[in-house]
N, C-alpha and C. Protein backbone atom coordinates (compact mmCIF):
# COMPACT_ATOMS: atom_id res chain seq x y z
N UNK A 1 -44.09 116.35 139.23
CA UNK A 1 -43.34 115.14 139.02
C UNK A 1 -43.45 114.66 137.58
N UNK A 2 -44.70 114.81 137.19
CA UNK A 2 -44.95 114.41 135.79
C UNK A 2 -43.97 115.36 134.73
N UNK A 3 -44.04 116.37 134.88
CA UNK A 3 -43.25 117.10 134.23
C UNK A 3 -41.85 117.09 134.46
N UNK A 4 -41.51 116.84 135.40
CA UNK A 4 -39.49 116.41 135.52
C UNK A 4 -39.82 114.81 134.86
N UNK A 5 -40.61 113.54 135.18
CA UNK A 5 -40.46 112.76 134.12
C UNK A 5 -40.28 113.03 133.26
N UNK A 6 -41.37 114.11 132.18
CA UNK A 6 -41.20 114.27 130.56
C UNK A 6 -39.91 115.13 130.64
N UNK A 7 -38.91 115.77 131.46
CA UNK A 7 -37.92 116.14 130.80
C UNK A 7 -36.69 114.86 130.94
N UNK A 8 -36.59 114.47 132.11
CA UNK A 8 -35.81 113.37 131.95
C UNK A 8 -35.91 112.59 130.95
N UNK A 9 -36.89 112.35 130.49
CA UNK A 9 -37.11 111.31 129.39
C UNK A 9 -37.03 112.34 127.94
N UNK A 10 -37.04 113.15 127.87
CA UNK A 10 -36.70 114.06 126.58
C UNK A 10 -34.96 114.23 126.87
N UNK A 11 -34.17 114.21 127.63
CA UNK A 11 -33.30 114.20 127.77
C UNK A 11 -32.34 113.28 127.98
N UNK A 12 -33.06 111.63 128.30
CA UNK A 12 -32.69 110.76 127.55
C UNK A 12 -32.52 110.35 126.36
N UNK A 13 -33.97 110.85 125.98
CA UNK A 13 -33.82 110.77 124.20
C UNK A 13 -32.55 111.33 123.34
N UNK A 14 -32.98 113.03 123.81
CA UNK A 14 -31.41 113.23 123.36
C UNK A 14 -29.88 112.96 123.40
N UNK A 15 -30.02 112.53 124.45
CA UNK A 15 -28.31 111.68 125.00
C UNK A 15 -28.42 110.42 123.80
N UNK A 16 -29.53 110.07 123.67
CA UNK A 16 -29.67 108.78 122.56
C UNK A 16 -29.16 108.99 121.10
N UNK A 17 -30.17 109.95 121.33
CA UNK A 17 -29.32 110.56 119.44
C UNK A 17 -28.19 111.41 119.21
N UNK A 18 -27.35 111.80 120.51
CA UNK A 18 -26.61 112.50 120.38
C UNK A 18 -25.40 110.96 120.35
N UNK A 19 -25.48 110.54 121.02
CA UNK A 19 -24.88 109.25 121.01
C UNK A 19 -24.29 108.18 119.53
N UNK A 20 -25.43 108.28 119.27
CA UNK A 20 -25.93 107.70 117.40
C UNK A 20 -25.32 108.74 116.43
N UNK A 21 -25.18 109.93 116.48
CA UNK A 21 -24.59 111.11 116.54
C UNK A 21 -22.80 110.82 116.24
N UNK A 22 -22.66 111.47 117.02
CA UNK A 22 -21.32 110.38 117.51
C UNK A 22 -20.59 109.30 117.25
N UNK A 23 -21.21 108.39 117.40
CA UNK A 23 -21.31 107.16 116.40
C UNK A 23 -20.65 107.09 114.88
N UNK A 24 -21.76 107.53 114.48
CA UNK A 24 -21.59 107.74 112.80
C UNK A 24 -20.79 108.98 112.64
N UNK A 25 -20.34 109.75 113.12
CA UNK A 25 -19.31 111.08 113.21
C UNK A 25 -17.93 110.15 113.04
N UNK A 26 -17.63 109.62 114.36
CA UNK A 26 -16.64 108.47 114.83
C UNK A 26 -16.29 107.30 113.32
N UNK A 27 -16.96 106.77 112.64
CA UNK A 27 -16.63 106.22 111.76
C UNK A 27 -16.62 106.44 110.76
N UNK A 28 -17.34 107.71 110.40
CA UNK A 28 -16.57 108.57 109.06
C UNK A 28 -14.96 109.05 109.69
N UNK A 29 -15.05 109.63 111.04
CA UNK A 29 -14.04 109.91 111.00
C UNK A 29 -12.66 108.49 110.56
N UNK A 30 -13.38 107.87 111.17
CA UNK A 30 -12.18 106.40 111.06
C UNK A 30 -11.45 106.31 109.65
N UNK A 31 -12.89 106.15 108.59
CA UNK A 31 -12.28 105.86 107.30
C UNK A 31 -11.65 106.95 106.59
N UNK A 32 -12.22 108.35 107.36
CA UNK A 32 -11.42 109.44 106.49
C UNK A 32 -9.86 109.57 106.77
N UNK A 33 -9.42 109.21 108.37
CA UNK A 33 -8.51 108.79 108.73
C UNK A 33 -7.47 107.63 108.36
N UNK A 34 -8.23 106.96 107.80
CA UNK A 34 -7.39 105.55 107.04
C UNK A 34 -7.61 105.80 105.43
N UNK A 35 -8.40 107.08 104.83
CA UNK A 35 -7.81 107.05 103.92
C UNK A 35 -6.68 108.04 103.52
N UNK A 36 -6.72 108.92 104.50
CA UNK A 36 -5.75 110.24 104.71
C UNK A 36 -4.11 109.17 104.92
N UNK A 37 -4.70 108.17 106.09
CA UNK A 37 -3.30 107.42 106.25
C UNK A 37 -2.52 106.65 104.86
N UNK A 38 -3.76 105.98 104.06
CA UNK A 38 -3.36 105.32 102.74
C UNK A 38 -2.62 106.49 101.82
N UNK A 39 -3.43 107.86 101.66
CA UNK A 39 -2.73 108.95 100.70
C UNK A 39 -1.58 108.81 100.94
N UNK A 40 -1.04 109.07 102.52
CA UNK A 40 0.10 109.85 102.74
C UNK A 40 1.16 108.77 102.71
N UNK A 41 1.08 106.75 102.87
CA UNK A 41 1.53 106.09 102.36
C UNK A 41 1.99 105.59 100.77
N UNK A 42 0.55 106.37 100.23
CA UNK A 42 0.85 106.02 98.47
C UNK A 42 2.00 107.53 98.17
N UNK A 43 1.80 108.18 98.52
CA UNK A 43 2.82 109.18 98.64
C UNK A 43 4.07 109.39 99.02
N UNK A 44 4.23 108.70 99.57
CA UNK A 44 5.52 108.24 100.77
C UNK A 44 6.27 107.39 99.49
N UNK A 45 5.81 106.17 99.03
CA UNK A 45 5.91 105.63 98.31
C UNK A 45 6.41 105.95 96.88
N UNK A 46 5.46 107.34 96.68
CA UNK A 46 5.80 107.57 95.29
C UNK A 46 7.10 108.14 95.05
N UNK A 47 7.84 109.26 96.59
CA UNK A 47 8.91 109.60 96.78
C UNK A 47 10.13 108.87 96.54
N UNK A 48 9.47 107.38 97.42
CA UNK A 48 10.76 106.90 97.27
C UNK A 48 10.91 106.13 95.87
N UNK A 49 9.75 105.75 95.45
CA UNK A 49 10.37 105.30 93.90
C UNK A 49 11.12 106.64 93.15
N UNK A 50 10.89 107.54 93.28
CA UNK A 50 11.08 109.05 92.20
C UNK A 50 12.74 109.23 92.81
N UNK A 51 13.38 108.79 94.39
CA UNK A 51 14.29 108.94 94.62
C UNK A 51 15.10 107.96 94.16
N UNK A 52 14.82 106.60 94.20
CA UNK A 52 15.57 105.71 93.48
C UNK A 52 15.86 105.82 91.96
N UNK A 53 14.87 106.67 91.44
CA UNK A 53 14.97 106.43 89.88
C UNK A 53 15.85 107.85 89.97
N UNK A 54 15.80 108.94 90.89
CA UNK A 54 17.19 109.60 90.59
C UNK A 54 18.68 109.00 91.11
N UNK A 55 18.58 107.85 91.91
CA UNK A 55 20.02 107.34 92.46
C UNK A 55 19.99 106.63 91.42
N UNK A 56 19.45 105.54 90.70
CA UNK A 56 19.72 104.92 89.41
C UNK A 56 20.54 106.09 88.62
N UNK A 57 20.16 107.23 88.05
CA UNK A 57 20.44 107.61 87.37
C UNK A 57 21.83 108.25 87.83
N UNK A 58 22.34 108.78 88.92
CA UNK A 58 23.07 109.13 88.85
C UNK A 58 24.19 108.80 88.91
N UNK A 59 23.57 107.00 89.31
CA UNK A 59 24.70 106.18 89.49
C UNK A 59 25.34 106.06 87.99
N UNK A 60 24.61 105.75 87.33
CA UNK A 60 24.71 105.54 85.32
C UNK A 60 25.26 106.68 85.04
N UNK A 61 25.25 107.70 85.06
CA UNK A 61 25.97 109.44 84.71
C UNK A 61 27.67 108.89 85.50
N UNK A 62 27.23 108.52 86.67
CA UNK A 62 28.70 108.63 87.12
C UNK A 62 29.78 107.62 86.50
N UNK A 63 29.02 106.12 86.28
CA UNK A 63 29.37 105.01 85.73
C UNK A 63 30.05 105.75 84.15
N UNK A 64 28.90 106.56 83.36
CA UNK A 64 29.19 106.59 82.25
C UNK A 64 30.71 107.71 82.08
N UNK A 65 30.62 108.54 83.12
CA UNK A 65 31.64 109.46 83.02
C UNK A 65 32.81 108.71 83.41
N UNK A 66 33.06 107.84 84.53
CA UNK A 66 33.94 106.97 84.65
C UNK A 66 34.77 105.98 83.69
N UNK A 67 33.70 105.47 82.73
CA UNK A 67 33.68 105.05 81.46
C UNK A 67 34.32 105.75 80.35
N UNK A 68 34.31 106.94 80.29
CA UNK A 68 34.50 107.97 79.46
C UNK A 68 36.30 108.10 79.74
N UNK A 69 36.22 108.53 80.97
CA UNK A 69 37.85 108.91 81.52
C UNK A 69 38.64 107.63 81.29
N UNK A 70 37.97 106.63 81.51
CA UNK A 70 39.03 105.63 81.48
C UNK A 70 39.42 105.07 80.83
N UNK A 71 38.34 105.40 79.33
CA UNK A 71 38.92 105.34 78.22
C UNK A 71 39.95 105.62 78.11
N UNK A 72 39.46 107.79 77.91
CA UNK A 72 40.26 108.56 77.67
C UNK A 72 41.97 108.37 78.38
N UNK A 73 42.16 107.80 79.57
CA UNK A 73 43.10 107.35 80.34
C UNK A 73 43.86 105.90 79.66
N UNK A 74 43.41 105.03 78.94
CA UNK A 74 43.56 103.97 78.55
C UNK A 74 44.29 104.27 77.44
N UNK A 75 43.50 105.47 76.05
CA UNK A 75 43.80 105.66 74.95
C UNK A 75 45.32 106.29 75.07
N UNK A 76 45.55 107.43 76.13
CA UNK A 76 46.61 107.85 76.07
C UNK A 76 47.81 107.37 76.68
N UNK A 77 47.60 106.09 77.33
CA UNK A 77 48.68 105.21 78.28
C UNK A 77 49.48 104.46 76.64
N UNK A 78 48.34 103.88 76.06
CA UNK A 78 48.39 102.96 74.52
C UNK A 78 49.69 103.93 74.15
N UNK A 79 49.00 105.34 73.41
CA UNK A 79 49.83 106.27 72.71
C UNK A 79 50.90 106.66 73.35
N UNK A 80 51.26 106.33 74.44
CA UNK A 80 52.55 106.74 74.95
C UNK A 80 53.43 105.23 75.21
N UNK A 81 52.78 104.10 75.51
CA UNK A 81 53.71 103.09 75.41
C UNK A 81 54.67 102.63 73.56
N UNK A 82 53.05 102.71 72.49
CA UNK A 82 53.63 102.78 71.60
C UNK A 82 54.88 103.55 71.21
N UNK A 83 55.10 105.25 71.95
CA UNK A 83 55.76 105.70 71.26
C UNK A 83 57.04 105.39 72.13
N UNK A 84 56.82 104.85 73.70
CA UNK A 84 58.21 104.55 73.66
C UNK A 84 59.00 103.47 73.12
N UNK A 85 57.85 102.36 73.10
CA UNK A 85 58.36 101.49 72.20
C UNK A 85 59.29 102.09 71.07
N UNK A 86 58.72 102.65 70.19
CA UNK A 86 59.31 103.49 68.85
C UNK A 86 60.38 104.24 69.23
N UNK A 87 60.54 104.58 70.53
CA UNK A 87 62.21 105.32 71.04
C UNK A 87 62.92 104.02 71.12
N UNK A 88 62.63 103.21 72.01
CA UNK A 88 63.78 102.26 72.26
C UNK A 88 64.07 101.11 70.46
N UNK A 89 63.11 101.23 70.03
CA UNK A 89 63.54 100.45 68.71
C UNK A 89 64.28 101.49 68.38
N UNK A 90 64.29 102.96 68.01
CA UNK A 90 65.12 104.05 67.18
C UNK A 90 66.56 103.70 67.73
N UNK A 91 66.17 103.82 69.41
CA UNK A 91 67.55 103.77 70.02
C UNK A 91 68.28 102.48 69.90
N UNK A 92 67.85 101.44 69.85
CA UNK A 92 68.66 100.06 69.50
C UNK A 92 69.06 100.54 68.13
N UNK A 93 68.46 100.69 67.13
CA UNK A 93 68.63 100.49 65.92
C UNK A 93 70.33 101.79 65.68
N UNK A 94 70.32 102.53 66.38
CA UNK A 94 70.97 104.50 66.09
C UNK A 94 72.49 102.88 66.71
N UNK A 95 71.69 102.40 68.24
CA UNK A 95 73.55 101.85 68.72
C UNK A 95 73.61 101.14 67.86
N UNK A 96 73.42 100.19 67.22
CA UNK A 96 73.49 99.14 66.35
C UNK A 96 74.34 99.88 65.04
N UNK A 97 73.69 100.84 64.92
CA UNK A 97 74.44 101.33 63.45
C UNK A 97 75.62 102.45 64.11
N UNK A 98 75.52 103.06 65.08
CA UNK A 98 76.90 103.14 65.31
C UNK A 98 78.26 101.92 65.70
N UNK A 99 77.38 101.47 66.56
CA UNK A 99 78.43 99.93 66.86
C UNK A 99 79.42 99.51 65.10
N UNK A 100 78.06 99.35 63.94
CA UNK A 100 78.53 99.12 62.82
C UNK A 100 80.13 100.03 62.14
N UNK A 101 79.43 101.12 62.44
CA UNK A 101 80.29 102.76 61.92
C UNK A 101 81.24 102.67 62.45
N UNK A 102 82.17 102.08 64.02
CA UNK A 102 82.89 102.49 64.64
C UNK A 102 84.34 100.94 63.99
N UNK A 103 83.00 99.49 63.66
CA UNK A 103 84.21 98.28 63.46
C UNK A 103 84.67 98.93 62.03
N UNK A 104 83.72 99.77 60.98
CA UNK A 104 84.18 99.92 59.98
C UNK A 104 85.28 100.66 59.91
């Protein structure tokens, strides 16, 4: 009997420290877990700033090319109103001086 006491009680002990064991296993695991969770948030994070700073940019490329054409679209509307302008003055001016040519 004495001897199943000393194992029960050696085998309490160990359930004790296996316990304590455990324990401190369990709350490293916790914080390694919440800092694995923080990485993969500061990370998460860093994506999406790195994706916005490419939608910024591509918005500005597109803006600027838009910019560009509509110049280019603007400049040549100018150069073609001017020159019809410059037809219809030629052409008033051509009837005008025939009108003249025909009372003479």
């Amino acid at each position: 009997a004495q001897l199943l006491m000393k194992a029960v009680l050696g085998m309490q002990q160990w359930l004790q420290a296996q316990r304590a064991v455990m324990a401190a296993v369990s709350q490293q695991l916790g914080r390694a877990r919440r800092r694995q969770a923080q990485f993969w948030l500061w990370l998460w994070s860093q994506a999406a700033r790195e994706q916005i700073v490419a939608q910024n940019r591509r918005r500005d490329a597109l803006l600027f090319w838009y910019e560009t054409l509509c110049s280019a679209a603007i400049c040549q509307w100018v150069a073609w109103m001017r020159d019809r302008r410059r037809k219809s003055e030629r052409c008033a001016r051509a009837r005008e001086l025939f009108a003249g040519a025909e009372r003479a």
